[in-house]
PDB file of N, CA and C in Angstrom:
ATOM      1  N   UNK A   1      71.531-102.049  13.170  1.00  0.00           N
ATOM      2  CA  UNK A   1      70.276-101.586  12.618  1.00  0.00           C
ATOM      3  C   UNK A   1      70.547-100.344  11.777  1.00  0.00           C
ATOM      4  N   UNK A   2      69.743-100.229  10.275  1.00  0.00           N
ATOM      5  CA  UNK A   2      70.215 -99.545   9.727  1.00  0.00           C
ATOM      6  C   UNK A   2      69.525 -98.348   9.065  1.00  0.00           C
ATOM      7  N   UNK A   3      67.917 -98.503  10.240  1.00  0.00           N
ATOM      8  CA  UNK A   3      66.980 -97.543   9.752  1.00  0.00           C
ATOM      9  C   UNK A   3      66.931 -96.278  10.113  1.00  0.00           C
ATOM     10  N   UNK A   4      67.607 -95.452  10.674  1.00  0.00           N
ATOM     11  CA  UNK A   4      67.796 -94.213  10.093  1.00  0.00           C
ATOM     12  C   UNK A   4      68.650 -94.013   9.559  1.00  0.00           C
ATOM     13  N   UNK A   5      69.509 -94.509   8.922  1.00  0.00           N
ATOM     14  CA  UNK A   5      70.393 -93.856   7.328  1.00  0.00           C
ATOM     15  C   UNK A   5      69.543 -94.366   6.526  1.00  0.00           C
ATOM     16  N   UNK A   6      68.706 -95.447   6.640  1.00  0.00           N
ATOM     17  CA  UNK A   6      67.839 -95.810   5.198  1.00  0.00           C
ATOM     18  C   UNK A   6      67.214 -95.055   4.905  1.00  0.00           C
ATOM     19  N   UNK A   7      66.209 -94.326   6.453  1.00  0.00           N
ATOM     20  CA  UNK A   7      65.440 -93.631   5.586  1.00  0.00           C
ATOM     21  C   UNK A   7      65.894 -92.363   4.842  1.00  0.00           C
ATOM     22  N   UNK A   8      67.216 -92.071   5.441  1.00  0.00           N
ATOM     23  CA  UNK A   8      67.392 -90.631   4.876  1.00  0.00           C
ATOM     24  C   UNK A   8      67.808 -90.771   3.693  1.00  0.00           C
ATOM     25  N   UNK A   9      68.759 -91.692   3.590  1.00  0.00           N
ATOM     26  CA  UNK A   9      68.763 -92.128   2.248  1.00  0.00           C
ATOM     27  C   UNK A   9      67.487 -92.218   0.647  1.00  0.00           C
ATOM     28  N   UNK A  10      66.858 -93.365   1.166  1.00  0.00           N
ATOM     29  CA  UNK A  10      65.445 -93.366   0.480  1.00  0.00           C
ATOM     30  C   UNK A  10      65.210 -91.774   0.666  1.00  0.00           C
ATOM     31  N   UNK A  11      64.512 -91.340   1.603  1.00  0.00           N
ATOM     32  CA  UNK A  11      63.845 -89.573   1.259  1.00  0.00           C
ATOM     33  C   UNK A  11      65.075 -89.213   0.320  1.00  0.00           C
ATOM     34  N   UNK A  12      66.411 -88.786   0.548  1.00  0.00           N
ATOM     35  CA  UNK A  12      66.915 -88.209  -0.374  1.00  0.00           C
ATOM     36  C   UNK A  12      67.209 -88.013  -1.864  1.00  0.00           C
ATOM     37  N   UNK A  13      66.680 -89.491  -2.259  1.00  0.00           N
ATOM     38  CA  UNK A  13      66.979 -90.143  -3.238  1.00  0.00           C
ATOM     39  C   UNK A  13      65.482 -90.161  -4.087  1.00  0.00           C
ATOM     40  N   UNK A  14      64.825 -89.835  -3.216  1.00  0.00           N
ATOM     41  CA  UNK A  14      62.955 -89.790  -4.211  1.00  0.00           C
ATOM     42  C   UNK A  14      63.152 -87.767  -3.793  1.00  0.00           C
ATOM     43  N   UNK A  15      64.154 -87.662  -3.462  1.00  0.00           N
ATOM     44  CA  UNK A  15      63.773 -85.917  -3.573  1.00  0.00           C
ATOM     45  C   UNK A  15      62.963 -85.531  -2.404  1.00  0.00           C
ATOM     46  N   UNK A  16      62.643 -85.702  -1.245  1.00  0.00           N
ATOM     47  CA  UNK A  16      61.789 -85.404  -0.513  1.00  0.00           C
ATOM     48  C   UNK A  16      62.429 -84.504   0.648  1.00  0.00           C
ATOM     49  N   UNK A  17      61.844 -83.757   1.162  1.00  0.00           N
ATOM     50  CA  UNK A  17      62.132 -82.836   2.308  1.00  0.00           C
ATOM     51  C   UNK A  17      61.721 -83.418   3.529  1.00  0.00           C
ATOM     52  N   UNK A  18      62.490 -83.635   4.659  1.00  0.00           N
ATOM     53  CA  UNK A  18      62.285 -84.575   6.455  1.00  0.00           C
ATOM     54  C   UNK A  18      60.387 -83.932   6.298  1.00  0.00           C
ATOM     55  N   UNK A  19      60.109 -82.404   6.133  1.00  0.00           N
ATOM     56  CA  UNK A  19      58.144 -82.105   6.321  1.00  0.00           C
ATOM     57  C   UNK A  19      57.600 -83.025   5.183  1.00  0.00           C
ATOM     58  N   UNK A  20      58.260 -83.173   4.002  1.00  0.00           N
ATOM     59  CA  UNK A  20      57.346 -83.631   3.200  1.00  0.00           C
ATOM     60  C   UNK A  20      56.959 -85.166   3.747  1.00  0.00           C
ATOM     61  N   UNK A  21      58.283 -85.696   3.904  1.00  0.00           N
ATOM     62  CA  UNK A  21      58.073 -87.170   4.368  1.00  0.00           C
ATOM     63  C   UNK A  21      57.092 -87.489   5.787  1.00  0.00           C
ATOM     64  N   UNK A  22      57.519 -86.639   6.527  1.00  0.00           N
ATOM     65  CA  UNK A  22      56.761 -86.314   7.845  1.00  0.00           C
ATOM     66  C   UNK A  22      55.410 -86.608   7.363  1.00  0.00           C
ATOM     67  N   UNK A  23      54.824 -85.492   6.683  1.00  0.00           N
ATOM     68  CA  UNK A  23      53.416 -85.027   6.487  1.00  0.00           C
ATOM     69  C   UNK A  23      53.151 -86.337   5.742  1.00  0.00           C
ATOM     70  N   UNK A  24      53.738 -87.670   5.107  1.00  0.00           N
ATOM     71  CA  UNK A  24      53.230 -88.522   4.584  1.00  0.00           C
ATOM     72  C   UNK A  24      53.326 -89.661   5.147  1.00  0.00           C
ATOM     73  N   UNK A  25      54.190 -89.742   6.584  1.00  0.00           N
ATOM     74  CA  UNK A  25      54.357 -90.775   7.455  1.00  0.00           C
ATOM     75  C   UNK A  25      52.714 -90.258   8.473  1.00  0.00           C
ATOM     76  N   UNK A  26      52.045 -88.963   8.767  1.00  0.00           N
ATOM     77  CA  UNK A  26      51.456 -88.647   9.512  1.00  0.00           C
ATOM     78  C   UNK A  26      52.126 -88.242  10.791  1.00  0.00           C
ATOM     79  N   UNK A  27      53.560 -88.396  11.226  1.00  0.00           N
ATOM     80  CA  UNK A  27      54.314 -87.706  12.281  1.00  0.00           C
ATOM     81  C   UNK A  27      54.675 -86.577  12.193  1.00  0.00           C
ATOM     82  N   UNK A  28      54.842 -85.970  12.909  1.00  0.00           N
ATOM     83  CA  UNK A  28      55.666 -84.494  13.668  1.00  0.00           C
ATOM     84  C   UNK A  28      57.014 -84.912  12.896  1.00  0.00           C
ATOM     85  N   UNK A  29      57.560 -83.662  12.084  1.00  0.00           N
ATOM     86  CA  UNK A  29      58.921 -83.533  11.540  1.00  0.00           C
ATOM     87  C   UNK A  29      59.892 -83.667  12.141  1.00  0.00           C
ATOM     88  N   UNK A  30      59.937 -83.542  13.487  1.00  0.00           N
ATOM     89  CA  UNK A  30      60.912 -83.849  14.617  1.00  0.00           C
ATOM     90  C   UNK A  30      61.250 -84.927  15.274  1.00  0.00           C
ATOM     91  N   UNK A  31      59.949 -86.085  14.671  1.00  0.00           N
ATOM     92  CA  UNK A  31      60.370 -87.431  15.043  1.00  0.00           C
ATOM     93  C   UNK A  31      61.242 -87.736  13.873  1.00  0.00           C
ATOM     94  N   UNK A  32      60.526 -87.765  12.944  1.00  0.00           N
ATOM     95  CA  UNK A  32      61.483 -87.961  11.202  1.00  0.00           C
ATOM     96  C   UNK A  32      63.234 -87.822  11.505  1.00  0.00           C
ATOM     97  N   UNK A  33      63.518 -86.209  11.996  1.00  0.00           N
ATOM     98  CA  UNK A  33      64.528 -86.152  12.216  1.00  0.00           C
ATOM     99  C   UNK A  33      65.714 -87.178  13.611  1.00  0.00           C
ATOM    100  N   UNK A  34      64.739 -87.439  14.787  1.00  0.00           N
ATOM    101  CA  UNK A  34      65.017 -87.956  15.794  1.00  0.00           C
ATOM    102  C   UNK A  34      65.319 -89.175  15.050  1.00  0.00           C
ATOM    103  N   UNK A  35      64.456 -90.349  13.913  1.00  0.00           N
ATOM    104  CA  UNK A  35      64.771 -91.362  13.383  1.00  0.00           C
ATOM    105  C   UNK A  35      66.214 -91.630  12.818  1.00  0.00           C
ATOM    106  N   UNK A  36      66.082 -90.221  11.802  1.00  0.00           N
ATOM    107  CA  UNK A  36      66.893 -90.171  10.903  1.00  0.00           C
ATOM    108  C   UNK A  36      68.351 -89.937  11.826  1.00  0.00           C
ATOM    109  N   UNK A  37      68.688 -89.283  12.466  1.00  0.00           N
ATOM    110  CA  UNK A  37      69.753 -89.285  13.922  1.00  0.00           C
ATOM    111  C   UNK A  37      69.930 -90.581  14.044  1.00  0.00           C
ATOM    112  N   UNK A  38      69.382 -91.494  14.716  1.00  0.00           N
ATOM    113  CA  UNK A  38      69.375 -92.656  15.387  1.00  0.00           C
ATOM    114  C   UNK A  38      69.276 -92.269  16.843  1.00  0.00           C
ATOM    115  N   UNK A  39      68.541 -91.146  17.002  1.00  0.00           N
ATOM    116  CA  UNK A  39      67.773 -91.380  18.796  1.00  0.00           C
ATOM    117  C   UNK A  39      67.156 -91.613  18.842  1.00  0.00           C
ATOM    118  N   UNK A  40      66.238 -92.097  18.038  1.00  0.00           N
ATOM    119  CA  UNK A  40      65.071 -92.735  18.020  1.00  0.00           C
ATOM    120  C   UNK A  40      65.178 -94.083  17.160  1.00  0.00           C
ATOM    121  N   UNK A  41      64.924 -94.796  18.052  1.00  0.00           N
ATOM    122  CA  UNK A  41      65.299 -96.369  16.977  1.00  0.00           C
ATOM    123  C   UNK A  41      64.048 -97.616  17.130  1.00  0.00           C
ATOM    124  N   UNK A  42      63.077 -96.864  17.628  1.00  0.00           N
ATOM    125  CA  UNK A  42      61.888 -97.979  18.017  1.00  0.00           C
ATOM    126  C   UNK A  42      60.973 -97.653  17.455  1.00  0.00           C
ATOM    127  N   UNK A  43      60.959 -97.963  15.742  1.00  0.00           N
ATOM    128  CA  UNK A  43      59.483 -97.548  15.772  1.00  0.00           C
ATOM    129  C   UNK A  43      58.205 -98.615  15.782  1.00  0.00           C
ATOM    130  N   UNK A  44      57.074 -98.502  15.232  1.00  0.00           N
ATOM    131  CA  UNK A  44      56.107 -98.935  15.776  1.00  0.00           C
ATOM    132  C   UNK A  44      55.935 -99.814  13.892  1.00  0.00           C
ATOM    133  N   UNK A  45      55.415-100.846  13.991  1.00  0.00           N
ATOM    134  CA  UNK A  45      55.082-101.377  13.011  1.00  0.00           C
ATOM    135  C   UNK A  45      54.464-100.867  12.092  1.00  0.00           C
ATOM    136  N   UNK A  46      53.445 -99.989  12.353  1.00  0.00           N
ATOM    137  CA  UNK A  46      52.439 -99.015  11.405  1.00  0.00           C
ATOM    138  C   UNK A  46      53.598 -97.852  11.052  1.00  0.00           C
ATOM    139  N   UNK A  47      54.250 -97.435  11.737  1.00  0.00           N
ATOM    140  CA  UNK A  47      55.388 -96.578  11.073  1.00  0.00           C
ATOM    141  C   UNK A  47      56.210 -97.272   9.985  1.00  0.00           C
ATOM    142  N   UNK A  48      56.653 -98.746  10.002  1.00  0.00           N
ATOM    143  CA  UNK A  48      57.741 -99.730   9.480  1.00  0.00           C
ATOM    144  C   UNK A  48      56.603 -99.738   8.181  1.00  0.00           C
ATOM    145  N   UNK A  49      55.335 -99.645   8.283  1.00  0.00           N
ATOM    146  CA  UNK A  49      54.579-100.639   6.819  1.00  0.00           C
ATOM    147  C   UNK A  49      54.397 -99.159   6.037  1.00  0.00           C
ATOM    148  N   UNK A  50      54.409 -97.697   7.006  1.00  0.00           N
ATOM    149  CA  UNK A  50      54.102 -96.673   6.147  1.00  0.00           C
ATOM    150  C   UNK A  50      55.487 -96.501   5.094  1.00  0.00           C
ATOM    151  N   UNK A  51      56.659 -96.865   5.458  1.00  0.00           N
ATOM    152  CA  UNK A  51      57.784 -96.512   4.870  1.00  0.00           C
ATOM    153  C   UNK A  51      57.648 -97.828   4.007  1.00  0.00           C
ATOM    154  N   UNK A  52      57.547 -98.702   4.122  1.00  0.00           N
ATOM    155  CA  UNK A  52      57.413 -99.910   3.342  1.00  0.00           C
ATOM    156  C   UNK A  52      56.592 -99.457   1.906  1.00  0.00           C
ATOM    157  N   UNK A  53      55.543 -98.967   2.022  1.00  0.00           N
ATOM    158  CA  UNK A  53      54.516 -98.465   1.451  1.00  0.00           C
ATOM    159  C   UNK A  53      55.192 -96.974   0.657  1.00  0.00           C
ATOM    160  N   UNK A  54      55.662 -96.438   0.730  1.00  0.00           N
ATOM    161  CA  UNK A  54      56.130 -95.106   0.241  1.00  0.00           C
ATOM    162  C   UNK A  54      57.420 -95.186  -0.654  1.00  0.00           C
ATOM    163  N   UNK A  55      58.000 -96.338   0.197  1.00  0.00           N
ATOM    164  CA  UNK A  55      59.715 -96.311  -0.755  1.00  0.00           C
ATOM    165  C   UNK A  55      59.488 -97.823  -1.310  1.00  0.00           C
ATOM    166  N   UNK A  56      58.451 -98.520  -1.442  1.00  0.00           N
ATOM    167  CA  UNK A  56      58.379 -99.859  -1.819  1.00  0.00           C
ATOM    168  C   UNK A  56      59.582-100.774  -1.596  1.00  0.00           C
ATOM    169  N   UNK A  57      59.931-100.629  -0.553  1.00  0.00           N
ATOM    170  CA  UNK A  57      61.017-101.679  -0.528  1.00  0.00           C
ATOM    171  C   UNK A  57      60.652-102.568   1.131  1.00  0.00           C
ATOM    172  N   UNK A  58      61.384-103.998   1.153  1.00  0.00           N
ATOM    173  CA  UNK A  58      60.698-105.015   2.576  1.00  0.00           C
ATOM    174  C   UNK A  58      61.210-104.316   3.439  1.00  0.00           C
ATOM    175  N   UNK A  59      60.480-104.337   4.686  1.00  0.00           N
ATOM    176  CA  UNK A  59      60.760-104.039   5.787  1.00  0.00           C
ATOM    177  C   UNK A  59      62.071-104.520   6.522  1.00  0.00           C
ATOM    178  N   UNK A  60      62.548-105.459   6.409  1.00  0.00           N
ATOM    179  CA  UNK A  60      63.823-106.020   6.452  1.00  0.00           C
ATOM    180  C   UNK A  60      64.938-105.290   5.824  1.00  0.00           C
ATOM    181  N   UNK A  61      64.583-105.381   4.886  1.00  0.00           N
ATOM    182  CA  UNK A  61      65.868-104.701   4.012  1.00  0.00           C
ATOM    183  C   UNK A  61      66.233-103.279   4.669  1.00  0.00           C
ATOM    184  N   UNK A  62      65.008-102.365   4.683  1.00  0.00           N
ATOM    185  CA  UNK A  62      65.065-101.102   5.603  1.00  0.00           C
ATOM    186  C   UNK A  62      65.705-101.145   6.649  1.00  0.00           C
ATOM    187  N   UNK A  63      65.311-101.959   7.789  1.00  0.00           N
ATOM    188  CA  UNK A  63      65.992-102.349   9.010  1.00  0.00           C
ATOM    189  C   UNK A  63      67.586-102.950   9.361  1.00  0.00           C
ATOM    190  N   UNK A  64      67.530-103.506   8.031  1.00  0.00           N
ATOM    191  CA  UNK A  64      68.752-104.730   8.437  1.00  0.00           C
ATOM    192  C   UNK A  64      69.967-104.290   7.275  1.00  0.00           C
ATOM    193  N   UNK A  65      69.759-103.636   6.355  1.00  0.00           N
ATOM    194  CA  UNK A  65      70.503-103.756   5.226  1.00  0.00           C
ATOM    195  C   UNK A  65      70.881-102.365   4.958  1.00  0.00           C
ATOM    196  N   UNK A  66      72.749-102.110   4.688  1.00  0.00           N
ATOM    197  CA  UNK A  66      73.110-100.697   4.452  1.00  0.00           C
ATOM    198  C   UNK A  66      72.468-100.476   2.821  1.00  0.00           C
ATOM    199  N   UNK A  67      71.599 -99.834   2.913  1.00  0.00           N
ATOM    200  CA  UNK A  67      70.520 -99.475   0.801  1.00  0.00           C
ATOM    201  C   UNK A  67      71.824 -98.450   0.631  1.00  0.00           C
ATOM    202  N   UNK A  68      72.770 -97.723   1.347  1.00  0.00           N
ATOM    203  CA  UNK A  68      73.548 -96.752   0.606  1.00  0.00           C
ATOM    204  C   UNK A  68      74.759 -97.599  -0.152  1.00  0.00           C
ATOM    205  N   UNK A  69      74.931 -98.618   0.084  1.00  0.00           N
ATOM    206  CA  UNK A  69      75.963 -99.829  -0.586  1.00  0.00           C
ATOM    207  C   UNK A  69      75.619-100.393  -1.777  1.00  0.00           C
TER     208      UNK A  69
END
C-alpha cells in the first residue's frame, strides 16, 4: 500500500504544507502526518474521496500505485 508516500508526494508537488492540506482534508495536522509516516494506514472512505477530490487522481491509483515512479 502506497498511500502515505502518495500523499506526500501529491501535497509536495501542488506546493502544499501537511496544515494546509490538513485544513482541506478537515483533519488535525497530526493525523496528515501519522498518514504520511505510514502509522496510520486505515483511512475512512470520506478521507480516500477528499484526496481523490483535491489531487484529482482514482482512488486506486493513490492506494495501490508508487505516483513517485
Amino acid at each position: 500500500m502506497f498511500l502515505g508516500s502518495n500523499i506526500k508526494y501529491l501535497r509536495l508537488g501542488a506546493k502544499m504544507t501537511q496544515k494546509q492540506l490538513s485544513d482541506e482534508l478537515g483533519i488535525f495536522d497530526s493525523y496528515l502526518r501519522r498518514y504520511e509516516s505510514g502509522s496510520l494506514s486505515n483511512p475512512t472512505l470520506d478521507f480516500l474521496m477528499k484526496l481523490k477530490e483535491i489531487f484529482n487522481i482514482p482512488i486506486d491509483d493513490l492506494v495501490f500505485k508508487d505516483l513517485s515512479k
